[in-house]
PDB file of N, CA and C in Angstrom:
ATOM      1  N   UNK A   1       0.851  -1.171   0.000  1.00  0.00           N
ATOM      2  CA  UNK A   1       0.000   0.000   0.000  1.00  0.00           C
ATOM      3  C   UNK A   1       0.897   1.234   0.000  1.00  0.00           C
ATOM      4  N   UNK A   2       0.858   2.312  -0.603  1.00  0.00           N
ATOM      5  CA  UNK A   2       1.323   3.356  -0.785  1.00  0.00           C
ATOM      6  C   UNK A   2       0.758   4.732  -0.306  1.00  0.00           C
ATOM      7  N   UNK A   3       1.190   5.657   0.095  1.00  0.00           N
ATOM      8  CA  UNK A   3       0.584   6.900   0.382  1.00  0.00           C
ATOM      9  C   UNK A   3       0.114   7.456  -0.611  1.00  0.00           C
ATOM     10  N   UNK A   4      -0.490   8.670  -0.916  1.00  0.00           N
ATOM     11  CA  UNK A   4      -0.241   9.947  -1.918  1.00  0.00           C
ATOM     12  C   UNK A   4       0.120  11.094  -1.164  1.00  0.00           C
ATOM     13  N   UNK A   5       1.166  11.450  -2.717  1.00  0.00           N
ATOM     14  CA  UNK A   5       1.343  12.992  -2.294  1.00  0.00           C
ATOM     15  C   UNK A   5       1.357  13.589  -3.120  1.00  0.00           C
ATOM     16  N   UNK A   6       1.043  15.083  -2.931  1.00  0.00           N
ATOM     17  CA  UNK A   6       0.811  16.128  -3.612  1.00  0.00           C
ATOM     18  C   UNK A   6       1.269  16.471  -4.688  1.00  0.00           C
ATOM     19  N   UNK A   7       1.763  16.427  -5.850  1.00  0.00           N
ATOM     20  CA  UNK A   7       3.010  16.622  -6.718  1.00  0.00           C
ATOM     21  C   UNK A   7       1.945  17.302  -7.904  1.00  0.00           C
ATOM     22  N   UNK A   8       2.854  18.375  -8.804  1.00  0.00           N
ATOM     23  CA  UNK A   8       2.337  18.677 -10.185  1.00  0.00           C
ATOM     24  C   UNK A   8       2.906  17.977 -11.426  1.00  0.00           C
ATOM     25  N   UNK A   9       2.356  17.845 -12.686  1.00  0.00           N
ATOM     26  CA  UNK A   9       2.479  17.062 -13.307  1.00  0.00           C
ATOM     27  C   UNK A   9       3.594  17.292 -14.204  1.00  0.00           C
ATOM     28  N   UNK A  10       4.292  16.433 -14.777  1.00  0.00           N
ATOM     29  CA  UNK A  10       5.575  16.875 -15.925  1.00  0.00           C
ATOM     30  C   UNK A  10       5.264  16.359 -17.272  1.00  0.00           C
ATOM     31  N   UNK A  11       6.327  16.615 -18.294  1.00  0.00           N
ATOM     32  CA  UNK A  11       6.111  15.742 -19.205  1.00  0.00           C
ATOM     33  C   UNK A  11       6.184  14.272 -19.301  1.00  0.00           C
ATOM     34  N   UNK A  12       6.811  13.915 -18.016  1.00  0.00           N
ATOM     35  CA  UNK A  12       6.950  12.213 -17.270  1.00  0.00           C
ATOM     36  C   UNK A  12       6.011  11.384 -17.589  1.00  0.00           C
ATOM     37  N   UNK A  13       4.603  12.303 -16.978  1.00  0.00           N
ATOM     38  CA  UNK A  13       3.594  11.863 -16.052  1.00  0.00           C
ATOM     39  C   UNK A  13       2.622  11.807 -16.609  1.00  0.00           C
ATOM     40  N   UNK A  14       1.587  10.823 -16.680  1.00  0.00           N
ATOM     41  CA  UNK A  14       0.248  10.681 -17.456  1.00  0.00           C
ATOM     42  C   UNK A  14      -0.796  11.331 -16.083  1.00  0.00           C
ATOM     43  N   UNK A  15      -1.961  11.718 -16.714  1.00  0.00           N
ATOM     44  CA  UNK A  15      -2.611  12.406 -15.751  1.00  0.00           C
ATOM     45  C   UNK A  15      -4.311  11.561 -15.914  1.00  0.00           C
ATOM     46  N   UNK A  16      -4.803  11.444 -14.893  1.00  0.00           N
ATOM     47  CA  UNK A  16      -6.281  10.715 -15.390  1.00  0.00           C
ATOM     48  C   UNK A  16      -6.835  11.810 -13.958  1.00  0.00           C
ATOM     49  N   UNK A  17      -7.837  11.853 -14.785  1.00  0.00           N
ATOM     50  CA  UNK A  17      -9.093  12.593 -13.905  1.00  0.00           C
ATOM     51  C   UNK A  17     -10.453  12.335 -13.873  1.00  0.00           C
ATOM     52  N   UNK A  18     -10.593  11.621 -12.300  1.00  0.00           N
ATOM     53  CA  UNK A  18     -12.234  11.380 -11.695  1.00  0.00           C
ATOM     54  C   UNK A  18     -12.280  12.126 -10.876  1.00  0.00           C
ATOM     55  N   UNK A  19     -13.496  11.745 -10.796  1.00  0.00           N
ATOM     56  CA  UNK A  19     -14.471  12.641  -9.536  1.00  0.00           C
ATOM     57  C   UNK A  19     -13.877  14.092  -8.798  1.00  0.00           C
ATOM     58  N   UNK A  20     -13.245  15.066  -9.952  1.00  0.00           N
ATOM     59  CA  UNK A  20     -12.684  16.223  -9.853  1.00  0.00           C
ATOM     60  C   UNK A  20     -11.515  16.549  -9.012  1.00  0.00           C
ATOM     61  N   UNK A  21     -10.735  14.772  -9.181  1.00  0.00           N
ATOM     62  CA  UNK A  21      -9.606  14.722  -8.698  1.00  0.00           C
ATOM     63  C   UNK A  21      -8.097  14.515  -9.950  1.00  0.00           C
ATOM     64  N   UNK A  22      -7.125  15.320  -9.561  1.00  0.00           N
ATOM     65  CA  UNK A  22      -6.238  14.141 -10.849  1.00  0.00           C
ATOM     66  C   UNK A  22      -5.415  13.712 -10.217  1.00  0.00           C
ATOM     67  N   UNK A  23      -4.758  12.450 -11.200  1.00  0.00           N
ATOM     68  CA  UNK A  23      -4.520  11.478 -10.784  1.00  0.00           C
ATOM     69  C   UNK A  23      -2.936  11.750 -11.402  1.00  0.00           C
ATOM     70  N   UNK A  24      -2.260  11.594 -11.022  1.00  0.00           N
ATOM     71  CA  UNK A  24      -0.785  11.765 -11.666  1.00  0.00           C
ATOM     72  C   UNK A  24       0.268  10.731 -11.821  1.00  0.00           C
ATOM     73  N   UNK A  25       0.546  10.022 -12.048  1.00  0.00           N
ATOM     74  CA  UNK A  25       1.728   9.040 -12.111  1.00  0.00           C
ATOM     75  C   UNK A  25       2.432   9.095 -13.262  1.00  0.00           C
ATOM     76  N   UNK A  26       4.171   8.647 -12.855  1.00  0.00           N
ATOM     77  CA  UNK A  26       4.971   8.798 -13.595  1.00  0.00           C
ATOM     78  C   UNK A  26       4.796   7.480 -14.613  1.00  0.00           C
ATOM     79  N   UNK A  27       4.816   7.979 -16.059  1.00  0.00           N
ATOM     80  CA  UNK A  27       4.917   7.065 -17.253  1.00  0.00           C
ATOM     81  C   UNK A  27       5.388   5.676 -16.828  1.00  0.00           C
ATOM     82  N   UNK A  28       6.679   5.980 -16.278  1.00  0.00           N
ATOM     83  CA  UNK A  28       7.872   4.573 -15.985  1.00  0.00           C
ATOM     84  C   UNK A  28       6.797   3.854 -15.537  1.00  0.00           C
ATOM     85  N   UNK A  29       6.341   4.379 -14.497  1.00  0.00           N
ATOM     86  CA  UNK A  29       6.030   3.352 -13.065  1.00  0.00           C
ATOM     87  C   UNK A  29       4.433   2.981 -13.474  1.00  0.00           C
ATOM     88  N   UNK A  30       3.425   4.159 -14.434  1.00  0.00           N
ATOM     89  CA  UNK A  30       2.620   3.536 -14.413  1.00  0.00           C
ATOM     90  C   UNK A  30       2.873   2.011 -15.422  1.00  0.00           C
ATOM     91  N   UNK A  31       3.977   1.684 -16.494  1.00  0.00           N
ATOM     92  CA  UNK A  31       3.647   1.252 -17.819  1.00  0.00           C
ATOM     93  C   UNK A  31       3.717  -0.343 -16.649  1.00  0.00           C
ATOM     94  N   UNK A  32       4.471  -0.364 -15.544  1.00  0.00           N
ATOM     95  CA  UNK A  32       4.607  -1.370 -14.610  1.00  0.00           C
ATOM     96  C   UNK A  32       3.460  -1.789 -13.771  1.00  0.00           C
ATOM     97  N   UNK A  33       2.113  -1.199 -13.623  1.00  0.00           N
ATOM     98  CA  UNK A  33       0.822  -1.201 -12.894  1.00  0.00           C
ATOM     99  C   UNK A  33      -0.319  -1.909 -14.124  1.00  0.00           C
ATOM    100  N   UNK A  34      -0.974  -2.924 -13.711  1.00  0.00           N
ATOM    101  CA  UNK A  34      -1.812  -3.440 -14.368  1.00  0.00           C
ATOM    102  C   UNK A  34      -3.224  -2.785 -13.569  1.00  0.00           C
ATOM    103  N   UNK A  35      -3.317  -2.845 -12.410  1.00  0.00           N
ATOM    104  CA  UNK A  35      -4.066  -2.163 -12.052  1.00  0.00           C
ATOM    105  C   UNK A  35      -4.190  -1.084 -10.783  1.00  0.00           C
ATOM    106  N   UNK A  36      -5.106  -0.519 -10.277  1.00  0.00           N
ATOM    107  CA  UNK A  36      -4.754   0.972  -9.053  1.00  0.00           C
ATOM    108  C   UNK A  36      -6.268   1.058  -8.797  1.00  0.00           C
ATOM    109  N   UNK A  37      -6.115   0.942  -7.112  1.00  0.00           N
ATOM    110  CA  UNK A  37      -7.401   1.192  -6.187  1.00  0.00           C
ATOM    111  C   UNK A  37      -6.607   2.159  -5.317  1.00  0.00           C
ATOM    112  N   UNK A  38      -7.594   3.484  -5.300  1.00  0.00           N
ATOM    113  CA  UNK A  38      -7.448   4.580  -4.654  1.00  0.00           C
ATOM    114  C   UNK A  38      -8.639   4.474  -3.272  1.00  0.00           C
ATOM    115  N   UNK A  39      -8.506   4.735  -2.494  1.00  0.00           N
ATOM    116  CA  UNK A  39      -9.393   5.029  -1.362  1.00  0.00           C
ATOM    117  C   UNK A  39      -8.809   5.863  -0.299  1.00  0.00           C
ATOM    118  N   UNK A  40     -10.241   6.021   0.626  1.00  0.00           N
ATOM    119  CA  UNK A  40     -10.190   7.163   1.540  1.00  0.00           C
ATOM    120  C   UNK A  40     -10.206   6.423   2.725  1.00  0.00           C
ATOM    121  N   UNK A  41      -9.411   6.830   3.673  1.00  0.00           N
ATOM    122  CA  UNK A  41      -9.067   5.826   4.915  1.00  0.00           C
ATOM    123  C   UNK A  41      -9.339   6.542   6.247  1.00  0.00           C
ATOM    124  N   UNK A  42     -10.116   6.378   7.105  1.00  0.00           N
ATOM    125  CA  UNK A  42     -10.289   6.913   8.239  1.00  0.00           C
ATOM    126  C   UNK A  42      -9.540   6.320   9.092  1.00  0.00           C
ATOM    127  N   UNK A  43      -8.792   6.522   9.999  1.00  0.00           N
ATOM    128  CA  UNK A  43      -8.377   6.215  10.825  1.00  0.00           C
ATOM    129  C   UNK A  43      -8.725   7.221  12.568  1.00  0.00           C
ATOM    130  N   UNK A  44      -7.810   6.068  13.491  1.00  0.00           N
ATOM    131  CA  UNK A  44      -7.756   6.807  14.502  1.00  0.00           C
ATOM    132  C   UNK A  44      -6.633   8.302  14.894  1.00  0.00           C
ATOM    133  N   UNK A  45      -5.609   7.864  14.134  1.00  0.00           N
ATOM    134  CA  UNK A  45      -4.475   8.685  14.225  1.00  0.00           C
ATOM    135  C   UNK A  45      -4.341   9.091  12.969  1.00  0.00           C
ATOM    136  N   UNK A  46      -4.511   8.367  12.030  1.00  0.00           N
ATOM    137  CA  UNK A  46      -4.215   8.956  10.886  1.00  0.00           C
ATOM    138  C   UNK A  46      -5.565   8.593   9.476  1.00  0.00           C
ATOM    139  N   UNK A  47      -5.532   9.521   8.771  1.00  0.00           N
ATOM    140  CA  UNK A  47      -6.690   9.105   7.702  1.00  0.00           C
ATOM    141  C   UNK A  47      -6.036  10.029   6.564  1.00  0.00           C
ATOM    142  N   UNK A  48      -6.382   8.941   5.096  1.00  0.00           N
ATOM    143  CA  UNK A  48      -5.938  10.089   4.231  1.00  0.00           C
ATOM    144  C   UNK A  48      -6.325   9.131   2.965  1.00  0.00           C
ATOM    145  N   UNK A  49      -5.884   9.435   1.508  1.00  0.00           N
ATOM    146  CA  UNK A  49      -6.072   8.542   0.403  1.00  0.00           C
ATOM    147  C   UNK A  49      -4.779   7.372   0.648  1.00  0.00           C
ATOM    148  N   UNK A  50      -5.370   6.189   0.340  1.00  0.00           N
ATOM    149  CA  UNK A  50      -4.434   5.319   0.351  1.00  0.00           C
ATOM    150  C   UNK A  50      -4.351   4.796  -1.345  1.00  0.00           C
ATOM    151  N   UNK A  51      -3.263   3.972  -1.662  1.00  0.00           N
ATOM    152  CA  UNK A  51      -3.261   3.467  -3.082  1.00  0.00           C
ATOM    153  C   UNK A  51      -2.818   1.651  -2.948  1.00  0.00           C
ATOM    154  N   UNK A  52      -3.459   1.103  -3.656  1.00  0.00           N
ATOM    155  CA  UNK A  52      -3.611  -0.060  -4.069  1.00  0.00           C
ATOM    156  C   UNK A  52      -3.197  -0.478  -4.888  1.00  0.00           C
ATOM    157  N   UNK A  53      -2.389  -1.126  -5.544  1.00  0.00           N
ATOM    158  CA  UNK A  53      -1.480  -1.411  -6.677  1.00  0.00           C
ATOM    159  C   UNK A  53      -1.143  -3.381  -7.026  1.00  0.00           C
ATOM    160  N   UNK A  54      -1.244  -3.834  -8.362  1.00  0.00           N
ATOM    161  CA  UNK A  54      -0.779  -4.920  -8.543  1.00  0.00           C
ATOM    162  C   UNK A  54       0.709  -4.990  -8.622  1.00  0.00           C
ATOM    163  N   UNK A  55       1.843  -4.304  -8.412  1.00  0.00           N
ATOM    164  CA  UNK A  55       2.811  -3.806  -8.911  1.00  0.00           C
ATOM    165  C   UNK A  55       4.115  -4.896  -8.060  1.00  0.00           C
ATOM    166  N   UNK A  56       4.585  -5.441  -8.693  1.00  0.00           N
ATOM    167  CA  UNK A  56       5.551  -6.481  -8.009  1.00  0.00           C
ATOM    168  C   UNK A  56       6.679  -5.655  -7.835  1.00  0.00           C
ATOM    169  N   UNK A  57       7.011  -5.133  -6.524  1.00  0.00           N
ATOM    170  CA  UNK A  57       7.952  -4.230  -6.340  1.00  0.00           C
ATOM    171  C   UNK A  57       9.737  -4.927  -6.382  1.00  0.00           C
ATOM    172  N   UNK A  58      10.598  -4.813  -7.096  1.00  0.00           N
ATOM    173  CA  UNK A  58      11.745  -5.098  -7.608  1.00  0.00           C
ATOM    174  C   UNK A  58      12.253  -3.760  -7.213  1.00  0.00           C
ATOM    175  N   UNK A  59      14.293  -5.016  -6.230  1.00  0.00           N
ATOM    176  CA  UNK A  59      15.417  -4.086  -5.967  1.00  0.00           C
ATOM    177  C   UNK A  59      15.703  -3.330  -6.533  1.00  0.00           C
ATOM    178  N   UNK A  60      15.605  -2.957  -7.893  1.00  0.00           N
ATOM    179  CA  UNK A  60      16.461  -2.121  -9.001  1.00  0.00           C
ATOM    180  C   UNK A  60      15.330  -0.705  -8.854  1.00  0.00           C
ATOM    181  N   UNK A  61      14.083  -0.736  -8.138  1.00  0.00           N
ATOM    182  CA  UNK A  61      13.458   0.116  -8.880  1.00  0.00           C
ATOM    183  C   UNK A  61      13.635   1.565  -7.866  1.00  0.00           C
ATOM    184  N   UNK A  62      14.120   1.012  -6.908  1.00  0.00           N
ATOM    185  CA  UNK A  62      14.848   2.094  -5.608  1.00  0.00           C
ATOM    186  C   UNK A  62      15.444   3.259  -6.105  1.00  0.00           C
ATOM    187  N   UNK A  63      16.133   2.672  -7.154  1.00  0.00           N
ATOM    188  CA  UNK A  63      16.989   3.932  -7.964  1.00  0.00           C
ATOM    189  C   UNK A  63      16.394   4.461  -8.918  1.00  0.00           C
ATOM    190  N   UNK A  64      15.586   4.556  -9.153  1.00  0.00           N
ATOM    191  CA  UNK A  64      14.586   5.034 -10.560  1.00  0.00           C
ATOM    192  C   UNK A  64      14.329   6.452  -9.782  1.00  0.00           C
ATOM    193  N   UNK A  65      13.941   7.681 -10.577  1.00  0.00           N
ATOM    194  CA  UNK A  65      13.327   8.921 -10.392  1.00  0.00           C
ATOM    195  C   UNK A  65      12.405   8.865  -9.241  1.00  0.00           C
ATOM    196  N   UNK A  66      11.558   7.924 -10.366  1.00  0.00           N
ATOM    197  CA  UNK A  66       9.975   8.190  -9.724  1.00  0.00           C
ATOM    198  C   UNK A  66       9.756   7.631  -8.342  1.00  0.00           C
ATOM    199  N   UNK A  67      10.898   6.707  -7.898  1.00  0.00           N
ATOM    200  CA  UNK A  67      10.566   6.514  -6.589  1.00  0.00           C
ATOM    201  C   UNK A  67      11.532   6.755  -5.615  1.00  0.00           C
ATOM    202  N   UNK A  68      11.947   7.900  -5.869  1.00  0.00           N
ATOM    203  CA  UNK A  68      12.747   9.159  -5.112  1.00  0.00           C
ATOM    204  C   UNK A  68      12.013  10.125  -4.439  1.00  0.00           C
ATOM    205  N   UNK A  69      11.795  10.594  -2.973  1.00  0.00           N
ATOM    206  CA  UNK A  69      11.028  11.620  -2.823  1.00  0.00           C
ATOM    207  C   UNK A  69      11.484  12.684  -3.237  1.00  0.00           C
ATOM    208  N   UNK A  70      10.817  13.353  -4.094  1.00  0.00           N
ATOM    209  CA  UNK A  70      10.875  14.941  -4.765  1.00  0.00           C
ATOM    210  C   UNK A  70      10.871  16.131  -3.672  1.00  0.00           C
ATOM    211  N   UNK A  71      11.721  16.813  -3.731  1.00  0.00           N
ATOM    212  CA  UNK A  71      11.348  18.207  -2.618  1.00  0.00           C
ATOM    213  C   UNK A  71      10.743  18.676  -2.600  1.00  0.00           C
ATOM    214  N   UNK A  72       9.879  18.852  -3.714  1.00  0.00           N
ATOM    215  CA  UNK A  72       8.319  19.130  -3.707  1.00  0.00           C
ATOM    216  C   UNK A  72       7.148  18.754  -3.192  1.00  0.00           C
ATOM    217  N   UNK A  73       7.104  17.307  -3.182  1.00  0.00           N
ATOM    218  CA  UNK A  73       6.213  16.625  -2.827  1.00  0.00           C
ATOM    219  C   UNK A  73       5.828  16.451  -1.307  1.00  0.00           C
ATOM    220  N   UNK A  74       4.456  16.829  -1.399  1.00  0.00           N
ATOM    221  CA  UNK A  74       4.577  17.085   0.471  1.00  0.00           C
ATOM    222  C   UNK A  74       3.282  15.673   0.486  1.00  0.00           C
ATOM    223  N   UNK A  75       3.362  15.063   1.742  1.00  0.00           N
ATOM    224  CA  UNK A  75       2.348  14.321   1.639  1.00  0.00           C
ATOM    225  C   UNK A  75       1.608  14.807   3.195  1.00  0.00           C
ATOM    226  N   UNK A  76       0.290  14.709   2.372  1.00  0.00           N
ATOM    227  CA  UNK A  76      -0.692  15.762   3.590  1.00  0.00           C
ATOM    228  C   UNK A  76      -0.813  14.516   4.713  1.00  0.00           C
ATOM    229  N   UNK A  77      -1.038  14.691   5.839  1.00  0.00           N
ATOM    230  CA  UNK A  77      -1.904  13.822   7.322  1.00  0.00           C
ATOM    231  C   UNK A  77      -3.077  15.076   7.545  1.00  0.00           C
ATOM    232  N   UNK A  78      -4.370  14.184   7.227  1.00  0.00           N
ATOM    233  CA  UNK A  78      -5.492  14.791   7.246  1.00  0.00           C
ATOM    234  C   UNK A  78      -5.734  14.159   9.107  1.00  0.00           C
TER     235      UNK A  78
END
């Protein structure tokens, strides 16, 4: 399971938009996702969008861009 965070989009990044949200992921990483469940998570301490992924996570991919935290990228705790 993965967090989200906030980020704007590049020429990287494919963008999909529901329910007057967008959706951003980097090209690389999406062409590696067969599929993605987004949800909203209440918690006691913490609540926020969570992400769902078929994505068989591999050593090599540590070093890739896209799964570098960006200095930009802030990830909210609602």
């Amino acid at each position: 399971m993965f967090d989200i965070a906030l980020d704007d989009a590049t020429e990287l990044d494919i963008v999909f938009k529901h329910d007057n949200y967008n959706i951003v992921i980097n090209k690389e990483l999406a062409s590696k996702i067969n599929s993605i469940e987004i949800f909203f998570e209440k918690g006691i301490s913490k609540s926020g969008f969570r992400v769902l992924t078929d994505i068989c996570w591999k050593f090599e991919y540590r070093f890739k861009d896209w799964a570098k935290n960006s200095p930009n990228i802030q990830i909210p705790i609602i």
